[in-house]
C-alpha atoms as a PDB file:
ATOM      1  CA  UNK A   1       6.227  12.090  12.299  1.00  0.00           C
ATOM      2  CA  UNK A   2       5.911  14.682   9.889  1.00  0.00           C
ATOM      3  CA  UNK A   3       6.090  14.246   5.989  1.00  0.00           C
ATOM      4  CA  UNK A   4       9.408  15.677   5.506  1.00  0.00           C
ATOM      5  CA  UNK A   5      10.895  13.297   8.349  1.00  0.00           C
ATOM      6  CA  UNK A   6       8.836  10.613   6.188  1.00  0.00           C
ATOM      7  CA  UNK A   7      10.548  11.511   3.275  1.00  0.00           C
ATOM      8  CA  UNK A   8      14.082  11.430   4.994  1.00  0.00           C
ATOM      9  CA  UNK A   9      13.237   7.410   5.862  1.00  0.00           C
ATOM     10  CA  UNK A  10      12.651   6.879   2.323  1.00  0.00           C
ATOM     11  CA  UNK A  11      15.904   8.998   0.733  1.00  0.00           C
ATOM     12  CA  UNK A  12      18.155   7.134   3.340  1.00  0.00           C
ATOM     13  CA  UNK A  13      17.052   3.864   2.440  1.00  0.00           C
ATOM     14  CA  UNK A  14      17.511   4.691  -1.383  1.00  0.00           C
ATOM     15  CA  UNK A  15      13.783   3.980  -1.878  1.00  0.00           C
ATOM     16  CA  UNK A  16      12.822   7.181  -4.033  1.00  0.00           C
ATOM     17  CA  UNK A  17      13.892   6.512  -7.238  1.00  0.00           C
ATOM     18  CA  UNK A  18      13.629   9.025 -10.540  1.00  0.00           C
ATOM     19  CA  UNK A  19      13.418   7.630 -14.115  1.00  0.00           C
ATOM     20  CA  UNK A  20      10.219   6.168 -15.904  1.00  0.00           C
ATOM     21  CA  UNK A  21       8.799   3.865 -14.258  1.00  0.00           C
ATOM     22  CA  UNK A  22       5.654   1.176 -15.273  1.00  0.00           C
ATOM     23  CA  UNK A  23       3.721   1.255 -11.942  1.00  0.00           C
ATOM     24  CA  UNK A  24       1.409  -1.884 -10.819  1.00  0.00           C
ATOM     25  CA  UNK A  25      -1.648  -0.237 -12.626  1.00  0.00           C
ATOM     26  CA  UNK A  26      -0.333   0.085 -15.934  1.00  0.00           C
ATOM     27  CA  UNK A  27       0.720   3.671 -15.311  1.00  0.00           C
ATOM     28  CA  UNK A  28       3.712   5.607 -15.942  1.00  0.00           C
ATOM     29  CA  UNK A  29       5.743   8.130 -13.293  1.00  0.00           C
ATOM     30  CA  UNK A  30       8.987   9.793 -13.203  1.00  0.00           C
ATOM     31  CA  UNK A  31       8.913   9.150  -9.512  1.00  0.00           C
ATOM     32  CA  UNK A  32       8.709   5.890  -7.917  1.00  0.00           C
ATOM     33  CA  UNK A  33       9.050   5.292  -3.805  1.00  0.00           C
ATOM     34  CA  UNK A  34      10.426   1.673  -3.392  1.00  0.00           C
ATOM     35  CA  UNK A  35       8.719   0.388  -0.300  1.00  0.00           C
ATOM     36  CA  UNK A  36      10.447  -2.999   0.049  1.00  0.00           C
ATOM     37  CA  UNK A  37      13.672  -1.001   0.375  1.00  0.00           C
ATOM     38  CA  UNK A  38      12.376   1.587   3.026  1.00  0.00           C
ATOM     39  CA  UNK A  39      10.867  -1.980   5.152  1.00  0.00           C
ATOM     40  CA  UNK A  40      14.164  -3.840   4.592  1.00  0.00           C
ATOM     41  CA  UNK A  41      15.732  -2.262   7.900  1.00  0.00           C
ATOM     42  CA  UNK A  42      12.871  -3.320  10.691  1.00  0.00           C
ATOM     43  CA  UNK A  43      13.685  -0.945  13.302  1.00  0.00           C
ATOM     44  CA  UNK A  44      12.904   2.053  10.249  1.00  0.00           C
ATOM     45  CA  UNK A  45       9.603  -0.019   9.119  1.00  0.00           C
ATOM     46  CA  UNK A  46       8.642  -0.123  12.928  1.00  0.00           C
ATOM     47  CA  UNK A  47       9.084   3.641  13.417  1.00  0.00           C
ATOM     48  CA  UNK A  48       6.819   4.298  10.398  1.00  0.00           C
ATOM     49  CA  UNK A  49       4.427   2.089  11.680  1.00  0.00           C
ATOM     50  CA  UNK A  50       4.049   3.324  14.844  1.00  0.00           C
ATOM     51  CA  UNK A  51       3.562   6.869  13.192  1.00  0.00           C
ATOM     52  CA  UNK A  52       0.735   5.597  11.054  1.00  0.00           C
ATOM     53  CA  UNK A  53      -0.771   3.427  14.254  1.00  0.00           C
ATOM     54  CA  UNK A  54      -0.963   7.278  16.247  1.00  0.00           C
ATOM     55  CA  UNK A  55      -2.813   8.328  13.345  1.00  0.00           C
ATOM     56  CA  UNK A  56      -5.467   6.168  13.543  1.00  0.00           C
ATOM     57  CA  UNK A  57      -9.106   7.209  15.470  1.00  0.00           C
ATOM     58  CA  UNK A  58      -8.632   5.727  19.050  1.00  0.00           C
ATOM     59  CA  UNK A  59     -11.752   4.178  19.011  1.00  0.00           C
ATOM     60  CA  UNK A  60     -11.157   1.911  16.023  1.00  0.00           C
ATOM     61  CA  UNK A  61     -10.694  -1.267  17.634  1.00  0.00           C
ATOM     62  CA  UNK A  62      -8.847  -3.372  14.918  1.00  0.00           C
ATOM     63  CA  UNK A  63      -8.649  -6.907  15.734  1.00  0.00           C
ATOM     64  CA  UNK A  64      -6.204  -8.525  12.627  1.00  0.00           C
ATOM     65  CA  UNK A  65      -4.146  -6.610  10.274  1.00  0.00           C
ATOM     66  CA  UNK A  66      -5.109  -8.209   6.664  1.00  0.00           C
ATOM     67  CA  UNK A  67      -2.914  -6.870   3.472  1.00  0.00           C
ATOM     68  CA  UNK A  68      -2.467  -7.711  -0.334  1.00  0.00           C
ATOM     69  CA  UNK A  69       0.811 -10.204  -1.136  1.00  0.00           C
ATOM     70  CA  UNK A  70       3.443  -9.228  -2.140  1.00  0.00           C
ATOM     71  CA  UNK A  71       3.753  -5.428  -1.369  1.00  0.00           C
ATOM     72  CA  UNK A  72       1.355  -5.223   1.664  1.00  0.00           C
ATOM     73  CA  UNK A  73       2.911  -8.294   3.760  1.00  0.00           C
ATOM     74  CA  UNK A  74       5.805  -6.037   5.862  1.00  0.00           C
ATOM     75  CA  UNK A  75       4.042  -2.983   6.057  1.00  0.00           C
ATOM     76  CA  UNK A  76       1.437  -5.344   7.311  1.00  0.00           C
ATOM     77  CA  UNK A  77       3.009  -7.142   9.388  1.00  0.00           C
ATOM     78  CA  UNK A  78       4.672  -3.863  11.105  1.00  0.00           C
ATOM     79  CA  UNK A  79       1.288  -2.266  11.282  1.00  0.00           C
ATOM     80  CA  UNK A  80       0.619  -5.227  13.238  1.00  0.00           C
ATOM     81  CA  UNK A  81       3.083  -5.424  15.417  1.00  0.00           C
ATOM     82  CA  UNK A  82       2.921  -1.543  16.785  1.00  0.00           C
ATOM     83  CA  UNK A  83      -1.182  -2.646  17.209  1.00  0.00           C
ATOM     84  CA  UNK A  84      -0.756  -5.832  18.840  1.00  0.00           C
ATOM     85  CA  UNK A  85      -2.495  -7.912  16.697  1.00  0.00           C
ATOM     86  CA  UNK A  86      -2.055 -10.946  14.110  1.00  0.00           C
ATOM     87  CA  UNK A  87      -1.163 -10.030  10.589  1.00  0.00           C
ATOM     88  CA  UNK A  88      -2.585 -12.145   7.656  1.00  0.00           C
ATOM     89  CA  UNK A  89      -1.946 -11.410   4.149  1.00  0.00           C
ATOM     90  CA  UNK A  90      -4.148 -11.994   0.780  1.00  0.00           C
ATOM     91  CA  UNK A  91      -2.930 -14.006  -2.347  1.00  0.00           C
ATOM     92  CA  UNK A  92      -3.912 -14.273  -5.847  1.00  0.00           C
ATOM     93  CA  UNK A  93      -3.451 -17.964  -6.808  1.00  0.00           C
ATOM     94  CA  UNK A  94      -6.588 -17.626  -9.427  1.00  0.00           C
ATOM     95  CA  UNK A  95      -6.404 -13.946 -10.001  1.00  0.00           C
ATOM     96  CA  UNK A  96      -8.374 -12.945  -7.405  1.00  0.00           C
ATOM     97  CA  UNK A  97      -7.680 -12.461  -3.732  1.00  0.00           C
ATOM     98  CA  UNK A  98      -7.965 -14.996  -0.862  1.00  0.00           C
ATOM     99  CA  UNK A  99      -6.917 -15.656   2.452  1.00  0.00           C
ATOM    100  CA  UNK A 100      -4.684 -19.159   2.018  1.00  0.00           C
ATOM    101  CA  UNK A 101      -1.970 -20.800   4.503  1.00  0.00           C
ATOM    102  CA  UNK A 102      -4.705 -21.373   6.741  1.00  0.00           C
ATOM    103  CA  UNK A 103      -5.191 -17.979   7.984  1.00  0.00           C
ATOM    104  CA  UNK A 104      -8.921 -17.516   8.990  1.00  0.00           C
ATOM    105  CA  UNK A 105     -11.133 -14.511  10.015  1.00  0.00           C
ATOM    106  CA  UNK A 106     -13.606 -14.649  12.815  1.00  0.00           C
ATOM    107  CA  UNK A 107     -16.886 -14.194  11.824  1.00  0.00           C
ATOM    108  CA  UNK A 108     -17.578 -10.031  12.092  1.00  0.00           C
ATOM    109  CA  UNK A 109     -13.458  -9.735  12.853  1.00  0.00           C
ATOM    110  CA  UNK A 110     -12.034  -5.929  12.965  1.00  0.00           C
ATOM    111  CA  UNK A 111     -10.050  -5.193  10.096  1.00  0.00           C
ATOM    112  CA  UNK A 112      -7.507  -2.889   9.109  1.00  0.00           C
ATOM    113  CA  UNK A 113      -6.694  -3.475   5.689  1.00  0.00           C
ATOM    114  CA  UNK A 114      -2.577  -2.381   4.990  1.00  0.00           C
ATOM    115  CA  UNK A 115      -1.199  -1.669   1.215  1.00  0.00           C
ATOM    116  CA  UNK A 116       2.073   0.171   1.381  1.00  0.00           C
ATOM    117  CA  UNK A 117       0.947   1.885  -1.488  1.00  0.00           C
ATOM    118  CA  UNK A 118      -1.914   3.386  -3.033  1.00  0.00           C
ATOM    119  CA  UNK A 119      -1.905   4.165  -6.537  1.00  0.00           C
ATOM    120  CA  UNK A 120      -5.762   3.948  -7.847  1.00  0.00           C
ATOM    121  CA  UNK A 121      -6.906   2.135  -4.838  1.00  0.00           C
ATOM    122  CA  UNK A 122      -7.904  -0.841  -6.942  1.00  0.00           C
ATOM    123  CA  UNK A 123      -6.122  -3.599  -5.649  1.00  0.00           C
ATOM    124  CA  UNK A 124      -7.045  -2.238  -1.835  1.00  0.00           C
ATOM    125  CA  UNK A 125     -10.558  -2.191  -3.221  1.00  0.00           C
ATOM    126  CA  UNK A 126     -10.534  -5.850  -4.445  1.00  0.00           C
ATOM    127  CA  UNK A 127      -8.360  -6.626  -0.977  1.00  0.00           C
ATOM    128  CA  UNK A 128     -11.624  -5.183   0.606  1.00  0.00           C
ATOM    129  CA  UNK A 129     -13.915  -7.226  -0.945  1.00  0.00           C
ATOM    130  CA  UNK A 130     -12.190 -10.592  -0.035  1.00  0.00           C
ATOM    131  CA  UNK A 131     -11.571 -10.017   3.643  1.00  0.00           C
ATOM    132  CA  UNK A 132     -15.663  -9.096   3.371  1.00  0.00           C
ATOM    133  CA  UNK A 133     -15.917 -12.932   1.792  1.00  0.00           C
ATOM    134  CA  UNK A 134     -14.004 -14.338   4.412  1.00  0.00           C
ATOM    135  CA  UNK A 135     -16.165 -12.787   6.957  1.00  0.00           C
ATOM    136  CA  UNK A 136     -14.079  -9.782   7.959  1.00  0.00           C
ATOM    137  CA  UNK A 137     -15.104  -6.322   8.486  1.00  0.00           C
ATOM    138  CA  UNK A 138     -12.945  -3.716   7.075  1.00  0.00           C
ATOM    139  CA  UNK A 139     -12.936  -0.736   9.956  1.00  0.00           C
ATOM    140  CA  UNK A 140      -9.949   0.908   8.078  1.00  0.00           C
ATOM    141  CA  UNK A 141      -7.689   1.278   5.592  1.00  0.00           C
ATOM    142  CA  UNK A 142      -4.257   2.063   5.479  1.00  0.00           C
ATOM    143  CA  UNK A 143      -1.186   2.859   3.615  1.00  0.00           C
ATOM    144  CA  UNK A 144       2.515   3.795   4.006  1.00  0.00           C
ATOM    145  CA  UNK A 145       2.085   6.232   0.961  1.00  0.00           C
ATOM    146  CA  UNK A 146      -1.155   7.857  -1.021  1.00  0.00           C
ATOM    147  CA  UNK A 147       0.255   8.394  -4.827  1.00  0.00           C
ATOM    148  CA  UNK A 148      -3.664   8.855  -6.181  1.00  0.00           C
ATOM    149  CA  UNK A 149      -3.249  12.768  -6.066  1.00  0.00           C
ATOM    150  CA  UNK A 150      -6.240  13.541  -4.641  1.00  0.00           C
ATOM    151  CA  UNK A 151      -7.437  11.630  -8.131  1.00  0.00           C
ATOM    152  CA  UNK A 152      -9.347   9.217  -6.680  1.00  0.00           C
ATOM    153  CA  UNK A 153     -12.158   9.836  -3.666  1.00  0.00           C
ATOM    154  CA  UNK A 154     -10.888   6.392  -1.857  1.00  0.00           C
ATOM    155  CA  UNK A 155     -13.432   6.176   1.105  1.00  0.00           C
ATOM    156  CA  UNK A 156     -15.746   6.058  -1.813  1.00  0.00           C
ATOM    157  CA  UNK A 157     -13.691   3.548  -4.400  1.00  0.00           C
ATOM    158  CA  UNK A 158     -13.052   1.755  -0.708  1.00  0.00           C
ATOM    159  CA  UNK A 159     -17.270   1.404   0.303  1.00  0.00           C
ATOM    160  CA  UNK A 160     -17.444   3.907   3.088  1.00  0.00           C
ATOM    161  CA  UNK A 161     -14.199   2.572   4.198  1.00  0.00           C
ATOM    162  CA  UNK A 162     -11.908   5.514   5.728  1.00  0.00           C
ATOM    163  CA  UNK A 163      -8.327   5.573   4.493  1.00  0.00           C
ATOM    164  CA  UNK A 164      -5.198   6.752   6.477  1.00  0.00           C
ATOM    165  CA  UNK A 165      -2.112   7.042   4.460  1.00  0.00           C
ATOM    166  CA  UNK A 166       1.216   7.879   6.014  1.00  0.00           C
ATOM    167  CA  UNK A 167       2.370  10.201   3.233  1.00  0.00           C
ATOM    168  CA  UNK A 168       0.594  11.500   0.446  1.00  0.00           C
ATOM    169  CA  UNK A 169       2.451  12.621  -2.704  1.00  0.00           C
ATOM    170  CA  UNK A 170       1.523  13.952  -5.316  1.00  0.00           C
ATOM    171  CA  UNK A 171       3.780  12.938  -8.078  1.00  0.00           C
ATOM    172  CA  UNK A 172       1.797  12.621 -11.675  1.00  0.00           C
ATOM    173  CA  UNK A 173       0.863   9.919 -13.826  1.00  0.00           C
ATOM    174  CA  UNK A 174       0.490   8.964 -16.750  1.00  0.00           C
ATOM    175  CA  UNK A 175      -1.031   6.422 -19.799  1.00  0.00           C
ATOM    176  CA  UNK A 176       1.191   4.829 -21.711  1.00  0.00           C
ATOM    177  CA  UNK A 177       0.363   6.419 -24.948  1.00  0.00           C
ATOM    178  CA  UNK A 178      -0.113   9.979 -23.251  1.00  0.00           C
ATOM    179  CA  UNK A 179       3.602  10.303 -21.904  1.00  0.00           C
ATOM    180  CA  UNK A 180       5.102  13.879 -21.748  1.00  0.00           C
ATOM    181  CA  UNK A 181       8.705  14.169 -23.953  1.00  0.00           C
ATOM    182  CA  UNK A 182      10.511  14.199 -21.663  1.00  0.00           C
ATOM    183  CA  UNK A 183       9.098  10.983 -19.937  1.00  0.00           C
ATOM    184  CA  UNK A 184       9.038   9.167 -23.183  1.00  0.00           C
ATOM    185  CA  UNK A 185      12.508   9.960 -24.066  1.00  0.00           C
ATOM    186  CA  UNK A 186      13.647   7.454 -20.662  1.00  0.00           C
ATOM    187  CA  UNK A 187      13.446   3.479 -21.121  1.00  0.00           C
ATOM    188  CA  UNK A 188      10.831   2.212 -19.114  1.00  0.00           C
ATOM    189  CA  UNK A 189      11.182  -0.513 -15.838  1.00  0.00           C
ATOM    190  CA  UNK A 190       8.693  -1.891 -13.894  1.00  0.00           C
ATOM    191  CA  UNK A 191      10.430  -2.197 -10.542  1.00  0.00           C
ATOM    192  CA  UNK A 192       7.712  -3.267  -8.100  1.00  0.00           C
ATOM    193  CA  UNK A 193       6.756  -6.806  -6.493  1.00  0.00           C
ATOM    194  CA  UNK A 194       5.193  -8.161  -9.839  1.00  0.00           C
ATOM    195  CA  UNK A 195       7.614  -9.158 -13.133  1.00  0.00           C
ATOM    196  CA  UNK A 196      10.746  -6.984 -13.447  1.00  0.00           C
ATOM    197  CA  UNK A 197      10.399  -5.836 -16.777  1.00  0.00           C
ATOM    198  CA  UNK A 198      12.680  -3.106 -18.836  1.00  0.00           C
ATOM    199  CA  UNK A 199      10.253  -1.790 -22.473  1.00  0.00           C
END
């Protein structure tokens, strides 16, 4: 699949949105791709999966699909699906991520770690070092989209970790007291999995 047949998935499910948005980070964009909308139709969330899955080295041998709650569980659970494995998904219930629900790693288990997207690679970072504490190895990492921008060097943020994103974009950020006019002069919304919130 190429990117531009990537981007047609996500303008026909309505899930690129323009405006000003508050992204999980703390960031701001004028561009913000809705992945909940682009999974809600399985059969589309299956045929990005299996493009992602033929991206993958051959030889990677993942064992479990493991990804972040809320935002990772679909993409992870497709990813799963088109590799034939069990999905399991991370939660937060102290502020910091753990397997719950009675989902267990095998000692030295093959991981591929799913987000559906990166935006700093933090939260995939922390999602790394949890399925590490539960006694998983993360082989890969993966992603639906890659908004970093080249900013970040993720195999490095991630420990050695290689990342394959679907899609990268390159659509800028910015802090909250470093907006461009133009950004500034649009209310802000925060329209991913965490708090809706309109500033």
């Amino acid at each position: 699949m190429t990117q531009a047949e990537v981007l047609a998935e996500f303008r026909a499910a309505d899930a690129l949105l323009e405006g000003h948005f508050i992204l999980s980070s703390g960031l701001r964009s004028s561009r913000y791709l809705q992945c909940a909308r682009v999974l809600m139709d399985p059969a589309r969330g299956a045929r990005l999966a299996r493009a992602l899955v033929a991206m993958l080295p051959a030889d990677l041998r993942v064992e479990v699909v493991v990804s972040p709650a809320m935002g990772g569980v679909i993409a992870g659970h497709e990813m799963a699906r088109a590799l034939g494995v069990e999905a399991m998904f991370l939660e937060r219930p102290e502020g910091t991520f753990e397997l719950r629900r009675g989902f267990r790693l095998a000692p030295g288990a093959r991981v591929l770690m799913m987000e559906d997207v990166v935006t700093t690679g933090l939260s995939s970072k922390e999602a790394i070092a949890a399925i590490a504490r539960a006694g998983g190895e993360t082989v890969a990492a993966a992603a639906l989209v890659d908004r970093t921008g080249g900013s970040a060097d993720l195999p490095n943020v991630f420990g050695g970790v290689p990342f394959f994103p679907l899609i990268r974009l390159d659509v800028p950020t910015y802090a909250a007291d470093a907006l461009p006019p133009e950004l500034a002069a649009v209310p802000a919304v925060k329209p991913g999995s965490r708090a809706a919130l309109a500033c």
